[in-house]
N, C-alpha and C. Protein backbone atom coordinates (compact mmCIF):
# COMPACT_ATOMS: atom_id res chain seq x y z
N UNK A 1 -92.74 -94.86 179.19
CA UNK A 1 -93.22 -94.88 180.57
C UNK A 1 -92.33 -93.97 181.41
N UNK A 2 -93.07 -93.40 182.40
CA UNK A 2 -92.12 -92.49 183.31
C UNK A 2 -91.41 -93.48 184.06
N UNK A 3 -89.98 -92.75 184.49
CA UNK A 3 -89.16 -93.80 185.45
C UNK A 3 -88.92 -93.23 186.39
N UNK A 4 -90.25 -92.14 187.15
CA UNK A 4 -89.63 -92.12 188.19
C UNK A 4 -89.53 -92.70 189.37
N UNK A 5 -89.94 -93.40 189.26
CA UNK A 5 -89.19 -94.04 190.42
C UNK A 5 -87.61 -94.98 190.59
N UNK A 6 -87.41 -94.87 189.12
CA UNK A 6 -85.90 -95.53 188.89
C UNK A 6 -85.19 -95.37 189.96
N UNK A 7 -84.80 -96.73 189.99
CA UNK A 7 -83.58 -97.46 191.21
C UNK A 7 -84.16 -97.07 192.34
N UNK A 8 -84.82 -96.62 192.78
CA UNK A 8 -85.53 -96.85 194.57
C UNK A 8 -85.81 -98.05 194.77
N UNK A 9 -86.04 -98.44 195.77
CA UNK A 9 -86.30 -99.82 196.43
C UNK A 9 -87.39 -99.72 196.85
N UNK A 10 -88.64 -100.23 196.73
CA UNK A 10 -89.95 -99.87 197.31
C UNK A 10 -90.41 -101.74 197.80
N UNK A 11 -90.82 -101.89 199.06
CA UNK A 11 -91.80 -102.67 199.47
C UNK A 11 -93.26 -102.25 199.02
N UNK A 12 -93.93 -103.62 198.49
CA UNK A 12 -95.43 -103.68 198.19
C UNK A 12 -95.71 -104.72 198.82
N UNK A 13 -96.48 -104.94 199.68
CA UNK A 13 -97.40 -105.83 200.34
C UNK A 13 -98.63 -106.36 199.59
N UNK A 14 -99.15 -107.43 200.33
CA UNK A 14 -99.94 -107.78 199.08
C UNK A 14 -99.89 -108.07 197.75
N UNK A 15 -98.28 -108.75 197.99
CA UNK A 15 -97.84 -108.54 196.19
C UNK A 15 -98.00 -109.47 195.57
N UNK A 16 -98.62 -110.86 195.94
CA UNK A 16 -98.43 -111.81 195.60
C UNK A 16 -100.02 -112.10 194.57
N UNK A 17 -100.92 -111.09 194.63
CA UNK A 17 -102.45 -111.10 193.85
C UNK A 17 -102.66 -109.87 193.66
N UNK A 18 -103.80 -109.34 193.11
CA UNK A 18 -104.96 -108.42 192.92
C UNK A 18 -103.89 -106.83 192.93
N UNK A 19 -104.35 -105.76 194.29
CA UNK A 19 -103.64 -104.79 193.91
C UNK A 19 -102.51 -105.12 194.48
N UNK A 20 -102.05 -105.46 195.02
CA UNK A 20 -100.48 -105.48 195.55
C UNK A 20 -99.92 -105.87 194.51
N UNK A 21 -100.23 -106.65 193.48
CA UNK A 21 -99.42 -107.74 192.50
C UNK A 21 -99.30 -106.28 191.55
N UNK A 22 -100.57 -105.36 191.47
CA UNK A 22 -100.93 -104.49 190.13
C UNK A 22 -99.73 -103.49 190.55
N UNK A 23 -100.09 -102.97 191.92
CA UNK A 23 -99.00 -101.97 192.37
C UNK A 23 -97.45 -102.48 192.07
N UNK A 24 -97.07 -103.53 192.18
CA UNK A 24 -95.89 -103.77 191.99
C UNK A 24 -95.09 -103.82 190.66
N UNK A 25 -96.19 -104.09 189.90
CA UNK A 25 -95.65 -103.95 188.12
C UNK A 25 -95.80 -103.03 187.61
N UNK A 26 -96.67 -101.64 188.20
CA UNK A 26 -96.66 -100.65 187.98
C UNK A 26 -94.78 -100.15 188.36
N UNK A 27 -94.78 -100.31 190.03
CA UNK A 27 -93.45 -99.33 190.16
C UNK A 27 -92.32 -99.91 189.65
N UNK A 28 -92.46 -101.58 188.89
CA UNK A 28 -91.46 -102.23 188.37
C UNK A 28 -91.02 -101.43 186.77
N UNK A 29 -92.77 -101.01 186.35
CA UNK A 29 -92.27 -100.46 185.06
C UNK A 29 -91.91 -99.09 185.09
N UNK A 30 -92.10 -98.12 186.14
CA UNK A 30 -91.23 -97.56 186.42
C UNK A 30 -90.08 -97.28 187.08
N UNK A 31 -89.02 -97.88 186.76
CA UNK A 31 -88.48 -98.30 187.27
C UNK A 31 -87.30 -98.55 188.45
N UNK A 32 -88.56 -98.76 189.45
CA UNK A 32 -88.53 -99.67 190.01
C UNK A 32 -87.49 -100.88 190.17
N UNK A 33 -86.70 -100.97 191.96
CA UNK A 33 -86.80 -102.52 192.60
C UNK A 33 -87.69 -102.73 193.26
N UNK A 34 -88.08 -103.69 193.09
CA UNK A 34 -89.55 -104.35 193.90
C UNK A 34 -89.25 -105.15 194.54
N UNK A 35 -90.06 -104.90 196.27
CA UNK A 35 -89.17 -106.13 197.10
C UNK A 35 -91.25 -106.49 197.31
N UNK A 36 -91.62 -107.70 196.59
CA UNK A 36 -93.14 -108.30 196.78
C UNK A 36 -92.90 -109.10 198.05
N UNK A 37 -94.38 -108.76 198.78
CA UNK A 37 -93.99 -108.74 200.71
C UNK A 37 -96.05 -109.40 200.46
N UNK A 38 -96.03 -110.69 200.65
CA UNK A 38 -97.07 -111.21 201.15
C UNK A 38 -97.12 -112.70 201.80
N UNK A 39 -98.12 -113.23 202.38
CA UNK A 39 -98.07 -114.33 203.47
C UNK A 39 -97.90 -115.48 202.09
N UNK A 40 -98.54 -115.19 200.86
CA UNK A 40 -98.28 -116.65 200.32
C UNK A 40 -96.82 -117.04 199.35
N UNK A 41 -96.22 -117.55 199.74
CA UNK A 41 -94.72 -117.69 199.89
C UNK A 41 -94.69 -118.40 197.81
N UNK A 42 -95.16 -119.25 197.87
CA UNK A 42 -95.59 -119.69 196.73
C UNK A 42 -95.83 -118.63 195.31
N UNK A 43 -96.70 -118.65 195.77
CA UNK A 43 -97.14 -117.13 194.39
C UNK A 43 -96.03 -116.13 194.64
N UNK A 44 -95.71 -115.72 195.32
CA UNK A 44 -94.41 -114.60 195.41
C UNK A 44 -93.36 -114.93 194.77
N UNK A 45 -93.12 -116.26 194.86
CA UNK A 45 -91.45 -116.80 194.38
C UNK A 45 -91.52 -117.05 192.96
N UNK A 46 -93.32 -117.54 192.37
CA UNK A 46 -93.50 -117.48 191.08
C UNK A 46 -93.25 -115.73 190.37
N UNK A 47 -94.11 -114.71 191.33
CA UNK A 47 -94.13 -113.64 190.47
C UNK A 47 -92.87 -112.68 190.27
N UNK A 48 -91.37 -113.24 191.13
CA UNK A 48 -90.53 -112.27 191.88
C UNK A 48 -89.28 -113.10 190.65
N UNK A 49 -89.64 -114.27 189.48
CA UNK A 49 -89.16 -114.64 188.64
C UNK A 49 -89.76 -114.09 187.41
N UNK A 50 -90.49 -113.69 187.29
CA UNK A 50 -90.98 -112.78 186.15
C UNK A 50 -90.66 -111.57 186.33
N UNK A 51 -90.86 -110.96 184.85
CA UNK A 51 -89.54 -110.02 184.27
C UNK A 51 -89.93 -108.51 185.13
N UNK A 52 -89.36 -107.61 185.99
CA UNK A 52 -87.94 -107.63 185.79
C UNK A 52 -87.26 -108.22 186.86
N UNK A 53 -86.93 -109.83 186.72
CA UNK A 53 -86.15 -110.64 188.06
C UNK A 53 -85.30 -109.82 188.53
N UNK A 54 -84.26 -109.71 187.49
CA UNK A 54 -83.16 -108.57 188.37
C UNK A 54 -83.55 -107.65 189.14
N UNK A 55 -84.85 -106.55 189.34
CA UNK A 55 -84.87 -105.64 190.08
C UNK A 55 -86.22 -106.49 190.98
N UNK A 56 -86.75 -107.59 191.18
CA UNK A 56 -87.60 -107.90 192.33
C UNK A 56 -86.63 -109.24 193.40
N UNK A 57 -87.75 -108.98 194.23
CA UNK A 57 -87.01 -109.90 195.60
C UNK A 57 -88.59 -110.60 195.76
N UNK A 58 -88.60 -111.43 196.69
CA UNK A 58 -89.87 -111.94 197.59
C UNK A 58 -89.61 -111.89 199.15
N UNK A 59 -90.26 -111.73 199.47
CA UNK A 59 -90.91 -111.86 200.96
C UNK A 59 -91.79 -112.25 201.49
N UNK A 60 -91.77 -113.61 201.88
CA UNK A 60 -93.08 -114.25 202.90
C UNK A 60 -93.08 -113.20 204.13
N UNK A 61 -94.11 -112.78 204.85
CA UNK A 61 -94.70 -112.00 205.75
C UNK A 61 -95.72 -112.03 206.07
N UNK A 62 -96.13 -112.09 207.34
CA UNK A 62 -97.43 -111.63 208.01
C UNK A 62 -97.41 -110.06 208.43
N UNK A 63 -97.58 -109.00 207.50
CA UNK A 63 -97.58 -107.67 208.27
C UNK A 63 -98.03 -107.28 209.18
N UNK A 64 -99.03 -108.38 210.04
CA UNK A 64 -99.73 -107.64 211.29
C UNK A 64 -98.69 -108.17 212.27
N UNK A 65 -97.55 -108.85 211.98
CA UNK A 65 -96.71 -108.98 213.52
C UNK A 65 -95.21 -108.29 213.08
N UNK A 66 -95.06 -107.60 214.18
CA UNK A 66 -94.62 -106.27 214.06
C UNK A 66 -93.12 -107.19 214.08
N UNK A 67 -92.55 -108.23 214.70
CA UNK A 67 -91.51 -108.57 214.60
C UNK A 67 -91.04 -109.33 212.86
N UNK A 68 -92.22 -109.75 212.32
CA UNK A 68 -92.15 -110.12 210.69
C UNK A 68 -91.76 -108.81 209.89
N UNK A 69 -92.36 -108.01 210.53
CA UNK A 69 -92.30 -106.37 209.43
C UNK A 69 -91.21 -105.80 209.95
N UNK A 70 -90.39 -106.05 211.10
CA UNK A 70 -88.74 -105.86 211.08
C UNK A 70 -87.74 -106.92 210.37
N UNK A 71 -88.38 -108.09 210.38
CA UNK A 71 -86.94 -108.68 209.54
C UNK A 71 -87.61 -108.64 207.83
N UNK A 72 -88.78 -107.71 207.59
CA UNK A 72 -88.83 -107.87 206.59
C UNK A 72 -87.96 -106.48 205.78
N UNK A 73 -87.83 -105.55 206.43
CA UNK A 73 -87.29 -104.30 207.00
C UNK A 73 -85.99 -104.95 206.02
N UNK A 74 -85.03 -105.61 207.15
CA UNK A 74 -84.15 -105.71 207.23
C UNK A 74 -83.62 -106.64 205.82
N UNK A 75 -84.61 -107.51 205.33
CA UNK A 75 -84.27 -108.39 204.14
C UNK A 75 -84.32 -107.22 203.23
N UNK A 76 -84.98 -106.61 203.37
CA UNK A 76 -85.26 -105.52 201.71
C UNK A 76 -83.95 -104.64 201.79
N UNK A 77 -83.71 -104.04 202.90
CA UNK A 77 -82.82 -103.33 202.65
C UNK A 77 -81.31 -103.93 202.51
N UNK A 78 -81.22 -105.34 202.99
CA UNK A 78 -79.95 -106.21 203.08
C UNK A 78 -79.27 -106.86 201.30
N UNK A 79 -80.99 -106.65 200.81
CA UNK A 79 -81.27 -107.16 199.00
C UNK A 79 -80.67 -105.97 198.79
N UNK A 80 -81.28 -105.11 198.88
CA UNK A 80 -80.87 -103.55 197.30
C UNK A 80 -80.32 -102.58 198.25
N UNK A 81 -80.00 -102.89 199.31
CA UNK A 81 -79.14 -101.66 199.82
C UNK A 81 -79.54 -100.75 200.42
N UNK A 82 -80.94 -100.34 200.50
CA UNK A 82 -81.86 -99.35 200.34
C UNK A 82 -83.13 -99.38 200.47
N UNK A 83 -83.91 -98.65 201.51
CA UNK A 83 -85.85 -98.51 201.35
C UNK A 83 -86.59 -97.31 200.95
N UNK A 84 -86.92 -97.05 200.47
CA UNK A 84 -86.84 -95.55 199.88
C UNK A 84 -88.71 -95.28 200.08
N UNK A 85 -89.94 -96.71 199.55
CA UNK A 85 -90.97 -96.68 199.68
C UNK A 85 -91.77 -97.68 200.11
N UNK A 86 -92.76 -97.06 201.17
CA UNK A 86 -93.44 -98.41 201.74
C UNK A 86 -94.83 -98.66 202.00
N UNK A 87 -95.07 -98.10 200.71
CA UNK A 87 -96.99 -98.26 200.93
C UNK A 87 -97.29 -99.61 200.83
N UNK A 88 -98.29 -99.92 201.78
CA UNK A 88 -99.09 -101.06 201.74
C UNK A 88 -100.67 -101.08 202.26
N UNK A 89 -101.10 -101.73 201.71
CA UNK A 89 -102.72 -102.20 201.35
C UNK A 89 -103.02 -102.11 201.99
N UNK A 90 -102.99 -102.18 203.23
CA UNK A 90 -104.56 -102.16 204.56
C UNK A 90 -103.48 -101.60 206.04
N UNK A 91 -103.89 -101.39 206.63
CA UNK A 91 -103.46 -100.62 207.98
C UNK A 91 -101.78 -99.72 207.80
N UNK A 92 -101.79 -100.44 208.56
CA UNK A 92 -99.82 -99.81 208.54
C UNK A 92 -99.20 -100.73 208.75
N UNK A 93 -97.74 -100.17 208.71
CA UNK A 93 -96.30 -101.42 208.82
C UNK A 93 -96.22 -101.13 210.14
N UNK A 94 -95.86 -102.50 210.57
CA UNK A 94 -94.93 -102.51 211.81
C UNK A 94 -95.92 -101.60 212.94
């Protein structure tokens, strides 16, 4: 597998199902830290323990309130040091 994205820190929204979950094991297997950024707190904490734990985080978030998508900002980069990518599923961040 290509690694390029090795060791960047990327937020995925929507990570907790469908494409957000797909996008995230994609940039995990390349590798990828994955910080998974969706409202259901539950499924995130299950998927952010599957492999590769060491390089994922979770994040409960509502991305449409712009003050959630700053401390979510701030958790990702406070985890790995670093934000390097931040595509997400439907409108924009923040």
């Amino acid at each position: 597998m290509d690694e390029r994205f090795q060791e960047r820190a990327i937020i995925t929204t929507g990570g907790a199902s469908g494409i957000g979950e797909a996008r995230a094991r994609r940039f995990a297997a390349e590798g990828a830290k994955v910080a998974l950024v969706d409202r259901n707190k539950d499924a995130l904490e299950k998927l952010a323990k599957s492999p590769p734990a060491d390089r994922t985080m979770a994040h409960a978030a509502d991305v449409s309130d712009s003050r959630a998508v700053d401390a979510m900002v701030t958790a990702v980069v406070g985890h790995f040091g670093r934000l390097d990518v931040a595509p997400n599923r439907r409108g924009r961040l923040g």
